[in-house]
Protein backbone atom coordinates (compact mmCIF):
# COMPACT_ATOMS: atom_id res chain seq x y z
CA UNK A 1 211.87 221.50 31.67
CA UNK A 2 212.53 218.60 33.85
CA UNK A 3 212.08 215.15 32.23
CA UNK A 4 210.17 213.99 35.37
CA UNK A 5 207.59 216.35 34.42
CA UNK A 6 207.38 215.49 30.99
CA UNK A 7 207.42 211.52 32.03
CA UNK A 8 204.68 212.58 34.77
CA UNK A 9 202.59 214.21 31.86
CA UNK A 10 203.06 211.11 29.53
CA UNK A 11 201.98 208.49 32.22
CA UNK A 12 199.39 210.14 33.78
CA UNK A 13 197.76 210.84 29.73
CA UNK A 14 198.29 206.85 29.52
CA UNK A 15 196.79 205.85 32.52
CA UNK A 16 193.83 207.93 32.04
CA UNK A 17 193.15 206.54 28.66
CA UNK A 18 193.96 202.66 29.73
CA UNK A 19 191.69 202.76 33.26
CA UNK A 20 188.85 200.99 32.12
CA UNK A 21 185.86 203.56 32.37
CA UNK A 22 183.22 204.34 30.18
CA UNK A 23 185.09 205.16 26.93
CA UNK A 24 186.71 201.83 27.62
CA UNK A 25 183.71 199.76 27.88
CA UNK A 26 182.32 201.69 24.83
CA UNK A 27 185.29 201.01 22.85
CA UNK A 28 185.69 197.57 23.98
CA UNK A 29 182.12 196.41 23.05
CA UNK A 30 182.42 198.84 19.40
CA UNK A 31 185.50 196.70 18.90
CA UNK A 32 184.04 193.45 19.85
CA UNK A 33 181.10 193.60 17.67
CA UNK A 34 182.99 195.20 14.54
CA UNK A 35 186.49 194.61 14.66
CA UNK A 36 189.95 196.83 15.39
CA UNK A 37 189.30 199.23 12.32
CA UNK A 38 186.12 200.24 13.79
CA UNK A 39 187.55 200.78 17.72
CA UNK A 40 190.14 202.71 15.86
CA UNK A 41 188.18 205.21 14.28
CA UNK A 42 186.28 205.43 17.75
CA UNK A 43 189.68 205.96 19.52
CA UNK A 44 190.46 208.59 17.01
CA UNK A 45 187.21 210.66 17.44
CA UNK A 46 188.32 210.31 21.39
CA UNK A 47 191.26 211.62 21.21
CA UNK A 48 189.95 215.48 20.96
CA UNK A 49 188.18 214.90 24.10
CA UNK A 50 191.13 213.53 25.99
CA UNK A 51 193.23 216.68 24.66
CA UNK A 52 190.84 218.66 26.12
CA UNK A 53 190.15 217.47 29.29
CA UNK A 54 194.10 217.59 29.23
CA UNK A 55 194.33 221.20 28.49
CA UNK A 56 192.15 222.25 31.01
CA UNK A 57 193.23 220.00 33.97
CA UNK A 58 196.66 221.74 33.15
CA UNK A 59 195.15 225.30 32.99
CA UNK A 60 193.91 224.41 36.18
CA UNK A 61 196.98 223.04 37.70
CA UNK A 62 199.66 225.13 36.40
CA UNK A 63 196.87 228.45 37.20
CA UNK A 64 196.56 227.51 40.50
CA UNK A 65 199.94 227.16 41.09
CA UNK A 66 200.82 230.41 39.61
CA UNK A 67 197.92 232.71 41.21
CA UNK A 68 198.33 230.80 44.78
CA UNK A 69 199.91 227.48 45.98
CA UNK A 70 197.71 226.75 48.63
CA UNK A 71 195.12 226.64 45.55
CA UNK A 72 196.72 224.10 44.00
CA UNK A 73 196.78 221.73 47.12
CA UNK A 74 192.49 222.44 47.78
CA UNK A 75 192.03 220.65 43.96
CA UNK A 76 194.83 218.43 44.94
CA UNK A 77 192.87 217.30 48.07
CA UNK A 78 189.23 217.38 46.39
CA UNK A 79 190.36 215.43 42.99
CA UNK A 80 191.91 213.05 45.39
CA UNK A 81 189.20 212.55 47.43
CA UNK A 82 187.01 212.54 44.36
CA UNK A 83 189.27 210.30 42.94
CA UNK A 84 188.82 208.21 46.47
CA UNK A 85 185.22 208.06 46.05
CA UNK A 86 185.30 206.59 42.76
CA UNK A 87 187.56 203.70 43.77
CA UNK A 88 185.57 202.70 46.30
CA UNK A 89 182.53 202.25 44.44
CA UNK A 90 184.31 200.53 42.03
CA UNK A 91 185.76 198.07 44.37
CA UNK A 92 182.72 197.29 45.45
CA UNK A 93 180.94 197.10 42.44
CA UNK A 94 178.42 193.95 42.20
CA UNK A 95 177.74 191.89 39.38
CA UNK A 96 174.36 192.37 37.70
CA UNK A 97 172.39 190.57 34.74
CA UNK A 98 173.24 192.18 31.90
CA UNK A 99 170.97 192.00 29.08
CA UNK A 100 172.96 194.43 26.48
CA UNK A 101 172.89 193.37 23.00
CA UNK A 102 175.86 194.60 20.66
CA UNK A 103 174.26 197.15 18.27
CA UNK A 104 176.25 198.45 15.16
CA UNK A 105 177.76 201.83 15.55
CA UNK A 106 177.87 203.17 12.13
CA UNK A 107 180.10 206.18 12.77
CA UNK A 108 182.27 204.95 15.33
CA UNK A 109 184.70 208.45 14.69
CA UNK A 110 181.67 210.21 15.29
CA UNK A 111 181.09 208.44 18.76
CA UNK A 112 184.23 208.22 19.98
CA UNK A 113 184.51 212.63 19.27
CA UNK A 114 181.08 213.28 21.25
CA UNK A 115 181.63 210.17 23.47
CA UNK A 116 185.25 212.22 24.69
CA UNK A 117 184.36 215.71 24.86
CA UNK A 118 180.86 215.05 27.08
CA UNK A 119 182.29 212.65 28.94
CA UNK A 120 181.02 214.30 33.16
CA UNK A 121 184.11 212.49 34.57
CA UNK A 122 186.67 213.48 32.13
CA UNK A 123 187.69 216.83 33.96
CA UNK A 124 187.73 215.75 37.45
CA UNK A 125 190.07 212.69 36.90
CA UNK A 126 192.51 213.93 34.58
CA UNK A 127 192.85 216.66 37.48
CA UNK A 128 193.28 213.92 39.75
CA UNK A 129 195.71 211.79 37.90
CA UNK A 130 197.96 214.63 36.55
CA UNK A 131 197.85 216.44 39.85
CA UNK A 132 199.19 212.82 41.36
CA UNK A 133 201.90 212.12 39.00
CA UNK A 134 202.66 215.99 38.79
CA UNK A 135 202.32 217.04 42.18
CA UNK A 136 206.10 216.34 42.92
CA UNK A 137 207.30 218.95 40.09
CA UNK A 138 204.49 221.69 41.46
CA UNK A 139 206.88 223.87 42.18
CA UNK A 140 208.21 223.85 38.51
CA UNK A 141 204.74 224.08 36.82
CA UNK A 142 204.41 227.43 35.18
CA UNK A 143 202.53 228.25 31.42
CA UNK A 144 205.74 228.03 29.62
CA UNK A 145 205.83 224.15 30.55
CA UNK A 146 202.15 224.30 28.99
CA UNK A 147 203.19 223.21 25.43
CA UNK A 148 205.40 220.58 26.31
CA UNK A 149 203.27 218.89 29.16
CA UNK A 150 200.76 219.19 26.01
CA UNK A 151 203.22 217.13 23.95
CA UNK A 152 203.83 214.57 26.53
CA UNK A 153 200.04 214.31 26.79
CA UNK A 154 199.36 213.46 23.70
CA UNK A 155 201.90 211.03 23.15
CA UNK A 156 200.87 209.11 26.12
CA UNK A 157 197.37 209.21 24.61
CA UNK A 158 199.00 207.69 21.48
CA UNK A 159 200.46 204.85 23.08
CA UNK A 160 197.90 204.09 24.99
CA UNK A 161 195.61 204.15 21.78
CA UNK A 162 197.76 201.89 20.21
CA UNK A 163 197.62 199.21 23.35
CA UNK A 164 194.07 199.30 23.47
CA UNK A 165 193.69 198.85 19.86
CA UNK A 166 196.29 195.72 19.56
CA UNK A 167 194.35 194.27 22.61
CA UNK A 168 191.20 194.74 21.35
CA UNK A 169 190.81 192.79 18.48
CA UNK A 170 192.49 189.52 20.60
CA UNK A 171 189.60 186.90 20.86
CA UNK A 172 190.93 185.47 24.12
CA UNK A 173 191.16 189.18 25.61
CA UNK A 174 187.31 189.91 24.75
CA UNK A 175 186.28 186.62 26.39
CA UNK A 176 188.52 187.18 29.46
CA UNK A 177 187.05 190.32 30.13
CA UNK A 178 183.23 189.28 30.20
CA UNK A 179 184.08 186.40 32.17
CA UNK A 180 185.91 188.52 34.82
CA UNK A 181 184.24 191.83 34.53
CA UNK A 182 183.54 192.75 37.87
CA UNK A 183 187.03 191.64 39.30
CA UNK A 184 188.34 194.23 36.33
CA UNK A 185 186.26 197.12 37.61
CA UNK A 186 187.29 196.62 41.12
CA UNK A 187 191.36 196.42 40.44
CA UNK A 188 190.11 199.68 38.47
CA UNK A 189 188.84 200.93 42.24
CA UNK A 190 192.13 199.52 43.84
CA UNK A 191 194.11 201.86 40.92
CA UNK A 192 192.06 204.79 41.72
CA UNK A 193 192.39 204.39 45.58
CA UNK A 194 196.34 204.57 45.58
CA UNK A 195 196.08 207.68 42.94
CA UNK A 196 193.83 209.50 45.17
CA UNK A 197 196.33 208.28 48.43
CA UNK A 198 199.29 209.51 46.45
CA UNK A 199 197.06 212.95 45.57
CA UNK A 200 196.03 213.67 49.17
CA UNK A 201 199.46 212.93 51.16
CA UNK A 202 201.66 215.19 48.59
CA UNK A 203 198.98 218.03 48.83
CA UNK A 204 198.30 217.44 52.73
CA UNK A 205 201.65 218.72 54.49
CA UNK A 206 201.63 221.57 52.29
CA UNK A 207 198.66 223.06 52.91
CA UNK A 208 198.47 221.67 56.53
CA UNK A 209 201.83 224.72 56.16
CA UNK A 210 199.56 227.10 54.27
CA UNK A 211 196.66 227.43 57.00
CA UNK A 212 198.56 227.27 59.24
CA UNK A 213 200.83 230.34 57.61
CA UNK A 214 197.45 231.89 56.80
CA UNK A 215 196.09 231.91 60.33
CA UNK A 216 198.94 233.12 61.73
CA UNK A 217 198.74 236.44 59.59
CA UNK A 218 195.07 236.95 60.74
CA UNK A 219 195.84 236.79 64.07
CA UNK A 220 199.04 239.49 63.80
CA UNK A 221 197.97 243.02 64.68
């Protein structure tokens, strides 16, 4: 297996996890209120949902790829646009008054396991991101890379675990981020935008080549 792929597997698992989104938010505000030990445990619980959504953007990559390639450029072009979508509401996200009070999550472990595996967005962006960071190895992707892309995964869900918990619990990092929420959540568009960019114009030449290789068999006798 090429170490670009595994790399490719490892970042986009890191990114995914580190993009503030829900999850984030809900782990920033656990760990806030109660301390690292308790966005730990919340981390932990998320973790299962983040393999998950893993697994089955891969199944869906690595499938498509296998049964057709012209497949695997469609999801590359609707997770990017997707993917496109989101970023631009995010950059242009407005603040509102937020009148949220910080509420004691007794089971954090709990949350964070229900919190990852229901999560509606978790499929269609860890299709986007992995398809972006993997769509350069496409032709490599088959099921025996499955375990090890798997692997990769998970240790980039790891380390980014790890980051978020160090940064968590620093005062200065808390305060920072309700001061300058909004610009946060935009740069989180800005991140999303190039993702989706990068998504669309590997998956556009090639299947730009595979219509136009389709059409052309319709039309012989």
């Amino acid at each position: 297996m090429e170490i670009s792929m595994l790399i490719g597997a490892m970042v986009a698992a890191a990114i995914y996890t580190l993009t503030p989104g829900p999850a984030f938010l809900a782990m920033l505000g656990i760990g806030a209120a109660q301390g690292r030990r308790a966005s730990a445990n919340f981390l932990i619980g998320h973790f299962a949902g983040d393999m998950m959504w893993a697994s089955l953007a891969l199944v869906a990559i690595i499938g498509s790829r296998v049964l057709d390639p012209m497949v695997f450029n469609i999801l590359a072009m609707i997770c990017g646009i997707y993917l496109f979508w989101l970023g631009i509401r995010a950059v242009m996200a407005k603040r509102k008054p937020d009148g949220a009070v910080n509420i004691v999550v007794r089971r954090p472990l709990r949350r964070g396991f229900i919190f990852g595996i229901t999560n509606p967005k978790g499929y269609p962006v860890a299709v986007a991101m992995f398809t972006a960071l993997l769509a350069q190895d496409a032709a490599s992707l088959d099921w025996n890379s499955m375990s090890g892309l798997l692997m990769a995964s998970a240790i980039g869900f790891l380390i980014a675990d790890m980051i978020l918990i160090w940064l968590v619990g620093l005062g200065v990092l808390r305060r920072l981020y309700r001061r300058h929420e909004i610009w946060i959540v935009r740069a989180t568009g800005v991140l999303f935008i190039g993702f989706a960019v990068q998504a669309i114009a590997n998956a556009l030449p090639s299947l730009s080549h595979s219509l136009a290789h389709s059409f052309g068999a319709l039309r012989k006798p």
